[in-house]
Every structure is written in structure tokens, then in C-alpha cells.
C-alpha atoms as a PDB file:
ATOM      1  CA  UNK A   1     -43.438 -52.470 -16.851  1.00  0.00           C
ATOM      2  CA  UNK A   2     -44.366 -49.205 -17.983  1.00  0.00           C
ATOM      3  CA  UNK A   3     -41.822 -48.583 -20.333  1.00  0.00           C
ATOM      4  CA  UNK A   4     -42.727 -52.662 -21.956  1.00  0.00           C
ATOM      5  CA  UNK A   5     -46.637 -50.892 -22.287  1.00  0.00           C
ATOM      6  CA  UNK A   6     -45.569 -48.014 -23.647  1.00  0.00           C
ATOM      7  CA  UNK A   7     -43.356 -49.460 -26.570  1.00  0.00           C
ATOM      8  CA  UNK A   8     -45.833 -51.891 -27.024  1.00  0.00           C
ATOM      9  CA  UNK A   9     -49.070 -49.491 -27.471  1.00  0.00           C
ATOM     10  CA  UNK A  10     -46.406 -47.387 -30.443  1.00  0.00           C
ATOM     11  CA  UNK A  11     -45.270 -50.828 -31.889  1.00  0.00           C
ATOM     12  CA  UNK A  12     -48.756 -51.681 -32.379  1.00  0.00           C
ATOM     13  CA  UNK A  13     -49.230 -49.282 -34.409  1.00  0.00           C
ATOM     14  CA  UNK A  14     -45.484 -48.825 -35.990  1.00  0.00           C
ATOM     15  CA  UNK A  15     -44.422 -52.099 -36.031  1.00  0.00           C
ATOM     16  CA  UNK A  16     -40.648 -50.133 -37.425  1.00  0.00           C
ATOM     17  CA  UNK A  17     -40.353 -47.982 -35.218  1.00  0.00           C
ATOM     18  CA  UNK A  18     -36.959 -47.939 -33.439  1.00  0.00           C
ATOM     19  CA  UNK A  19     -37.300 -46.017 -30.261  1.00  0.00           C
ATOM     20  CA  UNK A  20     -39.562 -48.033 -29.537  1.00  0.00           C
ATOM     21  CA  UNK A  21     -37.866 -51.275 -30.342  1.00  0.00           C
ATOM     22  CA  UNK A  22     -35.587 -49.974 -28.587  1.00  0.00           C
ATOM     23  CA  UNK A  23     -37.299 -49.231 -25.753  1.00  0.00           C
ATOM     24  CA  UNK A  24     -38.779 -52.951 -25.844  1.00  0.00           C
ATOM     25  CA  UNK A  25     -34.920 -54.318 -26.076  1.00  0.00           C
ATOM     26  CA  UNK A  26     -33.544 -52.931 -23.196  1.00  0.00           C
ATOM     27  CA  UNK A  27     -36.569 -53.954 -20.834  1.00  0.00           C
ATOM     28  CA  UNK A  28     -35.954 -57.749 -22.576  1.00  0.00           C
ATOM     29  CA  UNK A  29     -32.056 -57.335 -21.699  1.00  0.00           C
ATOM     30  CA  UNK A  30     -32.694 -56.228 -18.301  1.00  0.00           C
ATOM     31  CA  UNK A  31     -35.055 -59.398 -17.584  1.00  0.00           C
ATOM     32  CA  UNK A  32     -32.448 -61.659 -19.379  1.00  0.00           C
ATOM     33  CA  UNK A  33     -34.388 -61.827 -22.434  1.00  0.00           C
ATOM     34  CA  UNK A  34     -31.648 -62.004 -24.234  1.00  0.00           C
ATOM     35  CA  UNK A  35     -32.504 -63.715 -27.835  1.00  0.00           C
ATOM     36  CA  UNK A  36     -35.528 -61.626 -27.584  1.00  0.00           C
ATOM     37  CA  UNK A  37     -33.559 -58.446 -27.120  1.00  0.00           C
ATOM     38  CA  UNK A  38     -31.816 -59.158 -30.035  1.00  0.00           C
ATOM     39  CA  UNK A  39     -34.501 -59.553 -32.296  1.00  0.00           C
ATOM     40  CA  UNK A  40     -35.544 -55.661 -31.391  1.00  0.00           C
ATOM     41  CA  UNK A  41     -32.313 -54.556 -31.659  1.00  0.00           C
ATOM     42  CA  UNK A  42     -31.647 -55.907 -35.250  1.00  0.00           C
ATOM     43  CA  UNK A  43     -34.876 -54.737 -36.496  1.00  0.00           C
ATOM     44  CA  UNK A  44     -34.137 -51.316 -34.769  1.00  0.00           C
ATOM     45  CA  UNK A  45     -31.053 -51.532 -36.624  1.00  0.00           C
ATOM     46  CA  UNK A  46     -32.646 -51.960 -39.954  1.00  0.00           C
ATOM     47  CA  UNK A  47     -34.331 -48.744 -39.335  1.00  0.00           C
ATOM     48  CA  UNK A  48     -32.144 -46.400 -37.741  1.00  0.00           C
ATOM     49  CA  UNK A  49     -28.378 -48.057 -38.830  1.00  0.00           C
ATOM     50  CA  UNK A  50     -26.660 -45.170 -37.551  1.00  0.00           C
ATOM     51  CA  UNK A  51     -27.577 -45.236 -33.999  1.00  0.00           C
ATOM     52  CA  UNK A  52     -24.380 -46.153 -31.861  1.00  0.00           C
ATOM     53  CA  UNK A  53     -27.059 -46.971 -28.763  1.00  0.00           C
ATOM     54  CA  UNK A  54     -28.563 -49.486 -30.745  1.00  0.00           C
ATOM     55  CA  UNK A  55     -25.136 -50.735 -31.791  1.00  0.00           C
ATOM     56  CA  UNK A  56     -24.000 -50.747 -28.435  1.00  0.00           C
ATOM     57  CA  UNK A  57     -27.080 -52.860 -27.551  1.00  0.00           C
ATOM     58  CA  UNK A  58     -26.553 -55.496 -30.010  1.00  0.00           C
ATOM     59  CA  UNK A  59     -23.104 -55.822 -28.673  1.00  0.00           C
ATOM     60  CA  UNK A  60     -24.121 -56.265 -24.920  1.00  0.00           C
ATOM     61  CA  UNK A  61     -26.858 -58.859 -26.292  1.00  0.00           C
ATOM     62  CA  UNK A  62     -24.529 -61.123 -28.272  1.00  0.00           C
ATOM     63  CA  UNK A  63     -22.269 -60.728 -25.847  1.00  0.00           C
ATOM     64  CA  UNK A  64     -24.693 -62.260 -23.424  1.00  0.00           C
ATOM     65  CA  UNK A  65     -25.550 -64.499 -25.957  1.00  0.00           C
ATOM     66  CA  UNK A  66     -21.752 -65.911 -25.976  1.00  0.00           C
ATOM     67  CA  UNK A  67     -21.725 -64.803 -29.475  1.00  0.00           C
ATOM     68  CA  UNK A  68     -17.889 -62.767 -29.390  1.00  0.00           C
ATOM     69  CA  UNK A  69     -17.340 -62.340 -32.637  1.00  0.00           C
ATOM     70  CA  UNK A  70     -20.757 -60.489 -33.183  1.00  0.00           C
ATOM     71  CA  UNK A  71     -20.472 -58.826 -30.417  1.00  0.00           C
ATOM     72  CA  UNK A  72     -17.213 -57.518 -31.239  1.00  0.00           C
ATOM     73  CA  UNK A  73     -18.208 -56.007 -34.546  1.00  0.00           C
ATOM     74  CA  UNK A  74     -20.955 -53.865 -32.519  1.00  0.00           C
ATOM     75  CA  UNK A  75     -19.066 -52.675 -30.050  1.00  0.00           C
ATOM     76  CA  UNK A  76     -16.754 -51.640 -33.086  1.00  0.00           C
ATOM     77  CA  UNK A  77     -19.910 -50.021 -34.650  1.00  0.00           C
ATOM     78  CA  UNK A  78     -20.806 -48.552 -32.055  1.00  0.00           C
ATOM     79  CA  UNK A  79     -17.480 -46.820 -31.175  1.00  0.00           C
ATOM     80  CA  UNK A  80     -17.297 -45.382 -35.070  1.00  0.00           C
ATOM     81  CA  UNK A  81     -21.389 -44.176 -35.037  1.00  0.00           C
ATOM     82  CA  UNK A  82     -20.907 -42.257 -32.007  1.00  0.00           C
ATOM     83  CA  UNK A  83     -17.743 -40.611 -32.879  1.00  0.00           C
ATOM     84  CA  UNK A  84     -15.431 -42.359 -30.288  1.00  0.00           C
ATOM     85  CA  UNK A  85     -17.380 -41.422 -27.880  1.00  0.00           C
ATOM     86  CA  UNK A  86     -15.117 -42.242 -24.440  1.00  0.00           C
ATOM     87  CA  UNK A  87     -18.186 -44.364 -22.649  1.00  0.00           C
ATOM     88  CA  UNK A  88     -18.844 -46.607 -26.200  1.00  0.00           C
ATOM     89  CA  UNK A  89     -15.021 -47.030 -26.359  1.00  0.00           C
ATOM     90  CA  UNK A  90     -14.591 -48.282 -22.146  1.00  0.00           C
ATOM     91  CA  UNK A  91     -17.484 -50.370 -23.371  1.00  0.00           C
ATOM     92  CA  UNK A  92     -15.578 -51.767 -25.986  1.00  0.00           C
ATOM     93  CA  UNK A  93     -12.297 -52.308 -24.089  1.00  0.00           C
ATOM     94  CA  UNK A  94     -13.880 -53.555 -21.203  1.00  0.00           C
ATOM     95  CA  UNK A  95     -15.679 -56.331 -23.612  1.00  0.00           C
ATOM     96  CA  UNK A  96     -12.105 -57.035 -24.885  1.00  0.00           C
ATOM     97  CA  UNK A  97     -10.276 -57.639 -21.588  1.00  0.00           C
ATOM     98  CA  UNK A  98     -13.267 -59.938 -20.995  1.00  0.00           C
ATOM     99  CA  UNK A  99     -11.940 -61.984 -23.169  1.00  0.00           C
ATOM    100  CA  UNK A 100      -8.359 -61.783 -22.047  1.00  0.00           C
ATOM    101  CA  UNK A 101      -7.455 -59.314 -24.888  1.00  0.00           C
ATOM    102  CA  UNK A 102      -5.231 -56.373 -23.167  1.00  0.00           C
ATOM    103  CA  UNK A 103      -3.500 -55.909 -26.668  1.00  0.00           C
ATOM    104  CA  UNK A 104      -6.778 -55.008 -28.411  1.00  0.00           C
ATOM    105  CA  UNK A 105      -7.987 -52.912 -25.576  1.00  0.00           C
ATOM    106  CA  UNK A 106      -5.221 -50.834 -25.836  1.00  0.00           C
ATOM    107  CA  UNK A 107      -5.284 -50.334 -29.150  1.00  0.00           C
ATOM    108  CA  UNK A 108      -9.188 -48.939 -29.080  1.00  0.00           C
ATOM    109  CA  UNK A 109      -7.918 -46.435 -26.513  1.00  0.00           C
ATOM    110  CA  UNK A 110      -5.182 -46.069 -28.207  1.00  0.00           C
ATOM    111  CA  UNK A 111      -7.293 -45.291 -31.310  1.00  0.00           C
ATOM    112  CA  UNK A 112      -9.520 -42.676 -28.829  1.00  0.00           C
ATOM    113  CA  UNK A 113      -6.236 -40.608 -27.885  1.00  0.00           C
ATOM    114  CA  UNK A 114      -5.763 -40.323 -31.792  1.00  0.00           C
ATOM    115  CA  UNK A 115      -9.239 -38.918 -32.179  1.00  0.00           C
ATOM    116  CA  UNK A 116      -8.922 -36.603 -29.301  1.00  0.00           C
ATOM    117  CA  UNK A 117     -11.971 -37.464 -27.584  1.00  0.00           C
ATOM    118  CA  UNK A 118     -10.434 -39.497 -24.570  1.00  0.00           C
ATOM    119  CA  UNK A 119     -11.313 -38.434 -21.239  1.00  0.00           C
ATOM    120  CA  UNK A 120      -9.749 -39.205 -17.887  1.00  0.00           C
ATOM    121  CA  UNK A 121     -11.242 -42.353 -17.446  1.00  0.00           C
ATOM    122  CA  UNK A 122     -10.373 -43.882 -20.510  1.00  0.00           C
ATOM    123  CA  UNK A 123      -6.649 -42.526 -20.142  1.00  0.00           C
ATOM    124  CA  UNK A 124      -6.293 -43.908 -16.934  1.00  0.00           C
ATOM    125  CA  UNK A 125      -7.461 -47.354 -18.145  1.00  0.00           C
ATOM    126  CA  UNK A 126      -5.210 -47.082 -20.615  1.00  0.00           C
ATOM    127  CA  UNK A 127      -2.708 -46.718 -18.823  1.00  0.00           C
ATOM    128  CA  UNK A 128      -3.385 -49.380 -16.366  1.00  0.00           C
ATOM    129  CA  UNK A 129      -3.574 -51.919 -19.492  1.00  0.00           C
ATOM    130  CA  UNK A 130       0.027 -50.748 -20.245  1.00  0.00           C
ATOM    131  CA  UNK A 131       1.290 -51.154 -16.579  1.00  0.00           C
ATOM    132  CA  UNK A 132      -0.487 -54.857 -16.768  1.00  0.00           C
ATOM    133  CA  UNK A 133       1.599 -55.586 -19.771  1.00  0.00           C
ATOM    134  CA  UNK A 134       4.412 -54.631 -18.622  1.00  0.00           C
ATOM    135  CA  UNK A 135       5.173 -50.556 -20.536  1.00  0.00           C
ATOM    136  CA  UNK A 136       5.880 -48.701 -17.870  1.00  0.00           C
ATOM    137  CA  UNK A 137       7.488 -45.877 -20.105  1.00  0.00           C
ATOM    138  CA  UNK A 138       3.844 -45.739 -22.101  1.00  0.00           C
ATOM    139  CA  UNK A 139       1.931 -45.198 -18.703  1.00  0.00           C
ATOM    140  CA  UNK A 140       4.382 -42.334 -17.340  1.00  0.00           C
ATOM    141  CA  UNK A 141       3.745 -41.087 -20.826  1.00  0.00           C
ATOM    142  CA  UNK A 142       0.071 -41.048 -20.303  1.00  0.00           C
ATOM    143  CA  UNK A 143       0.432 -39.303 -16.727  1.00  0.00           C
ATOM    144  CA  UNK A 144       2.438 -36.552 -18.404  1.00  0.00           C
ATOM    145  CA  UNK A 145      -0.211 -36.049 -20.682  1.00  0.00           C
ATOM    146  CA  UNK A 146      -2.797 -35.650 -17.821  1.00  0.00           C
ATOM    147  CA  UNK A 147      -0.880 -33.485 -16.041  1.00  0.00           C
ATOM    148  CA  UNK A 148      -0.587 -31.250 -19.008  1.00  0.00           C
ATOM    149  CA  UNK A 149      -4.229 -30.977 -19.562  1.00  0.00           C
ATOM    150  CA  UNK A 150      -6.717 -29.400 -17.828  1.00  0.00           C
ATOM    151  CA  UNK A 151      -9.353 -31.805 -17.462  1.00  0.00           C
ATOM    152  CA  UNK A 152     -11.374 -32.347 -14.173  1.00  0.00           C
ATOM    153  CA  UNK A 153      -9.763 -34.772 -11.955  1.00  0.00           C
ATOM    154  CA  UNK A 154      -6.672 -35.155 -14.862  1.00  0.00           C
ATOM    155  CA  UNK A 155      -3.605 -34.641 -12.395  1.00  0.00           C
ATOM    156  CA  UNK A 156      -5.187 -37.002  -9.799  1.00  0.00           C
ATOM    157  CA  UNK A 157      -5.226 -39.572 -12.530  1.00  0.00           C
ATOM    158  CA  UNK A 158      -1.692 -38.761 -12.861  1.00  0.00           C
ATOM    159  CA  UNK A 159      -0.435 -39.441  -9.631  1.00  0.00           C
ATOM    160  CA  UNK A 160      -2.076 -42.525  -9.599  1.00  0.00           C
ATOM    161  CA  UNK A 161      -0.573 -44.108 -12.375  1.00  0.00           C
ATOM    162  CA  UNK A 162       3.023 -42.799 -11.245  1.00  0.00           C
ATOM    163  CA  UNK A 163       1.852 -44.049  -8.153  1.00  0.00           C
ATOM    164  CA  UNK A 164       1.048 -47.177  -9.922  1.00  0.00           C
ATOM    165  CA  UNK A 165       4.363 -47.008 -12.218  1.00  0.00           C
ATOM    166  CA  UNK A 166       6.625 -46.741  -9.287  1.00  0.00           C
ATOM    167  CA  UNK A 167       6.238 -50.100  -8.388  1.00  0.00           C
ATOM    168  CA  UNK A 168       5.793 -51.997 -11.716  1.00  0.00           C
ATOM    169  CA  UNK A 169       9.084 -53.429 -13.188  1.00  0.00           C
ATOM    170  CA  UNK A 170       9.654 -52.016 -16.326  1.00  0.00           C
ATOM    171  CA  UNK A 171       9.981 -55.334 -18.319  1.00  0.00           C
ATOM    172  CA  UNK A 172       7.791 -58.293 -15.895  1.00  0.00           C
ATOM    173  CA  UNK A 173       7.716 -61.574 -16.327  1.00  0.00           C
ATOM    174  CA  UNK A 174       4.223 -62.029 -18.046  1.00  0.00           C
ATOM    175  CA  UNK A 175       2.614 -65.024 -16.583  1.00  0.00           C
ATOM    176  CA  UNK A 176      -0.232 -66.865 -18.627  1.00  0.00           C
ATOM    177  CA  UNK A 177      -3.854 -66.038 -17.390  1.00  0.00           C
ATOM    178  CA  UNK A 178      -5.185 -67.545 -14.623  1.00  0.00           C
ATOM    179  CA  UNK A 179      -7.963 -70.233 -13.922  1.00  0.00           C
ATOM    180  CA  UNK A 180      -8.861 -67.275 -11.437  1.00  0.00           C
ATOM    181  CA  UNK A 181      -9.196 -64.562 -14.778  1.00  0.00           C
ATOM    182  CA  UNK A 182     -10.862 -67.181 -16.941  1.00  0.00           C
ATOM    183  CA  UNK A 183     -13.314 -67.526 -14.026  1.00  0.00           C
ATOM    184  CA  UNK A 184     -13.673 -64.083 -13.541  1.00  0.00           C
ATOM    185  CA  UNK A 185     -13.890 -63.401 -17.335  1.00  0.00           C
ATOM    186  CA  UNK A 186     -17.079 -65.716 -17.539  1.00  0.00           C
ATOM    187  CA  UNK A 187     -18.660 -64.460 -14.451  1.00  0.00           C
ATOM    188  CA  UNK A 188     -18.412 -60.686 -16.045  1.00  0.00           C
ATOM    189  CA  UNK A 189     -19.609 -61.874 -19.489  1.00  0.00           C
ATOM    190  CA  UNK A 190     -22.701 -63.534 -17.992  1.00  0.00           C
ATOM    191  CA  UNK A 191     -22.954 -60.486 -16.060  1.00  0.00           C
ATOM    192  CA  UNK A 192     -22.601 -62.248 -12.671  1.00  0.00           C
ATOM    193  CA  UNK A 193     -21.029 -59.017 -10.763  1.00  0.00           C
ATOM    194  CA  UNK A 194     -20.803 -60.656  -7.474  1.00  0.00           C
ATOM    195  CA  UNK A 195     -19.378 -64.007  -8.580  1.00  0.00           C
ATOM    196  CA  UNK A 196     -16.997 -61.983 -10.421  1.00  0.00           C
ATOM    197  CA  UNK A 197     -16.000 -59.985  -7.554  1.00  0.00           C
ATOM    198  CA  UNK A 198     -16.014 -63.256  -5.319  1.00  0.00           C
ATOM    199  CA  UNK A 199     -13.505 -64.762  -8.175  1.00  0.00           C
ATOM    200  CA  UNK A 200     -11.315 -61.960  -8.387  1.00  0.00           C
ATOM    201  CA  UNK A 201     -10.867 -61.376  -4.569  1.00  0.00           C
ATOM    202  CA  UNK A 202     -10.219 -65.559  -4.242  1.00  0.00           C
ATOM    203  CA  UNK A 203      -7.932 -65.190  -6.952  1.00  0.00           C
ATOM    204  CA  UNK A 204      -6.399 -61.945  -5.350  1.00  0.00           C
ATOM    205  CA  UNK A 205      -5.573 -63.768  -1.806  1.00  0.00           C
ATOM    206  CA  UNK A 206      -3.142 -66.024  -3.697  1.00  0.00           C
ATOM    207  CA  UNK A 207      -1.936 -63.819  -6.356  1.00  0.00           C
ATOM    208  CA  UNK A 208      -2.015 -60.203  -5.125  1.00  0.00           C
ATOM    209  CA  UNK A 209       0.468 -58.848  -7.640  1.00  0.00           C
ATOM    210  CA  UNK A 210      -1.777 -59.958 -10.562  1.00  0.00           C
ATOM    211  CA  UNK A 211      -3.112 -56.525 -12.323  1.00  0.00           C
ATOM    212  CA  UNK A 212      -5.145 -57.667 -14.596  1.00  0.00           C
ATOM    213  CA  UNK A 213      -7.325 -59.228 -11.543  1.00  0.00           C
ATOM    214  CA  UNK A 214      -7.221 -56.292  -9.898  1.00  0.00           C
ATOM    215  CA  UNK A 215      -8.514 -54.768 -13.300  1.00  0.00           C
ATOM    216  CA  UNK A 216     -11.151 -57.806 -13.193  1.00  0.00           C
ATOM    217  CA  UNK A 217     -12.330 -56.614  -9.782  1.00  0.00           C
ATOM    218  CA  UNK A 218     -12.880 -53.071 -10.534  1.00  0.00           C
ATOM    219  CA  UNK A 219     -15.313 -53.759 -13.794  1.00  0.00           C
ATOM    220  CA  UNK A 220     -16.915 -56.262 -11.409  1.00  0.00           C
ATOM    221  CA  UNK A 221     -17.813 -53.759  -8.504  1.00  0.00           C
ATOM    222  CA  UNK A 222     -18.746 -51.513 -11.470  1.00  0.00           C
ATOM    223  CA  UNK A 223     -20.622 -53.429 -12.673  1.00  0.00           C
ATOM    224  CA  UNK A 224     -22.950 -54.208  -9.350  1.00  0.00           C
END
């Protein structure tokens, strides 16, 4: 409430201005104000079109609004204003294994690894992508590459994944998604975190091998 007043008493007298737009948007996203949001955000936009927040904004509103395609292109945006910035770009991939694309999501961490701004998050998702479709060597090539950095928590990472590896065939059968993923892809769009994480654990009991659920289930408790 007091941030709404706040950006309201400056927008009354700058109508422009885009913190406080800003400001105003995320309030309208956080109360499901979605279209509302929106309208902020794209005037924001207009008058500060190099701010990655904003972009990333816009993408979590169209996103909400079940508009994919616009949300895609700000999540994009937002991942080239900020300067692949590693928390834009799990945004980003998150948003695209949403929608059931693992191939795209790789390639935008992919993308961050060229850059040389990925951190051990983003590596390890990465790598989990590539167990979940099936490159094993790609994932042990990841956990080499943690284990010959020196980031914080970088050789944990790394046993993980071999962890992880160890049991993945190299070449699996790749089954088509799920009724249980599409489920749990909706829930997390709408941003329904515990019907998502209901989905994905109902989905789990009958299919406990599936990694992309278990991927599902982790942006779900994240998410809540």
C-alpha cells in the first residue's frame, strides 16, 4: 500500500516517470493486476528502454497474460540489457521449459557460458537440461568445468551432476511430455506454485524417472 501511494503522489506530478511506473507495476503484478501492470510497464519502457528490470517485467506480465510470444521477446530483452546477467537468463530458461522448450533453454545458457557471466546455478541447470535430454557427455563436461573453477559452492555442483550423470543412460529413450508436465507447465505459468508442486509430485508417483518433472517440481517449490 505504501509503495501504490508513493508512486502515485510522483506520477501525479510526472505522469513519465519510470521508477515510479515501475514501482506502480510491480504492486499491480503482485495483486494480479496483470493488464494493468502492463500498461506501466510499456509506458516505463517508452521512457527508460534500456532497463532490463522493466524488460524483465513485461515478460513476467505477458507471460501471465498467456501472451508467449511477447513474453518471449522480453525475457530476450531483458537478458541482452542487463548483460546476461545469470538471474535474467534462469528467468528466461525457466519461462522456456514452461513451455516444454529444453532445446531453447539450453541454448540461452548455453549463450551465458559464451559470455562468461554464468554462475553455479545457471551451470548446474544447464546441465540438468542436458541430462533430461539425454547428453550425458555435455553434463560431465559442465562438472569438469565447475570443478576447475573456483566459484563458491562450484565443486558441490559438480558432484551432483556426476552424481546425476552416473545414472542417466547416455542415449534414453525420449518419451513425449506428459499430461502430468502440460499440467504442471500451466500451473507454473499462472503462477499456481502449489498446484504445480501437487502436479508434479502426482505425476512423480507414477513416473519417477521423468527429469524434466523433477525439474518442474523444483521451479515450483521455488517459486512458493
Amino acid at each position: 500500500v505504501e509503495a501504490t501511494t508513493l508512486s502515485e503522489t510522483v506520477l501525479a506530478a510526472d505522469p513519465g516517470n519510470a521508477d515510479a511506473l515501475t514501482l506502480r507495476a510491480a504492486a499491480r503484478l503482485a495483486s494480479g493486476q496483470n493488464a494493468k501492470a502492463i500498461e506501466d510497464l510499456t509506458a516505463a519502457a517508452a521512457a527508460a528502454p534500456n532497463s532490463a528490470a522493466i524488460a524483465l517485467m513485461l515478460g513476467e506480465g505477458y507471460e501471465r497474460l498467456g501472451s508467449a510470444v511477447l513474453a518471449e521477446k522480453n525475457y530476450a530483452m531483458a537478458v541482452s540489457l542487463g548483460g546476461h546477467a545469470p538471474a535474467s537468463a534462469m528467468r528466461f530458461a525457466r519461462f522456456l521449459m514452461r513451455y516444454g522448450r529444453t532445446d531453447r533453454a539450453i541454448e540461452v545458457l548455453e549463450d551465458l557460458r559464451l559470455h562468461g557471466t554464468a554462475d553455479v546455478a545457471c551451470l548446474s541447470l544447464l546441465a540438468q537440461l542436458k541430462l533430461s535430454s539425454g547428453d550425458r557427455d555435455g553434463a560431465t563436461a559442465i562438472a569438469g568445468a565447475l570443478r576447475a573453477g573456483t566459484l563458491p559452492g562450484a565443486a558441490e555442483a559438480a558432484d551432483r551432476i556426476l552424481a546425476a550423470a552416473a545414472g542417466t543412460p547416455s542415449v534414453p529413450a525420449q518419451p513425449a511430455a506428459s499430461d502430468a508436465e502440460a499440467q504442471v507447465r500451466a500451473d507454473l505459468a499462472a503462477g499456481n506454485w502449489a498446484a504445480a508442486e501437487a502436479a508434479a509430485r502426482a505425476g512423480l508417483a507414477t513416473q519417477p524417472g521423468r527429469a524434466m518433472l523433477r525439474l518442474l517440481l523444483a521451479e515450483a517449490l521455488e517459486g512458493r
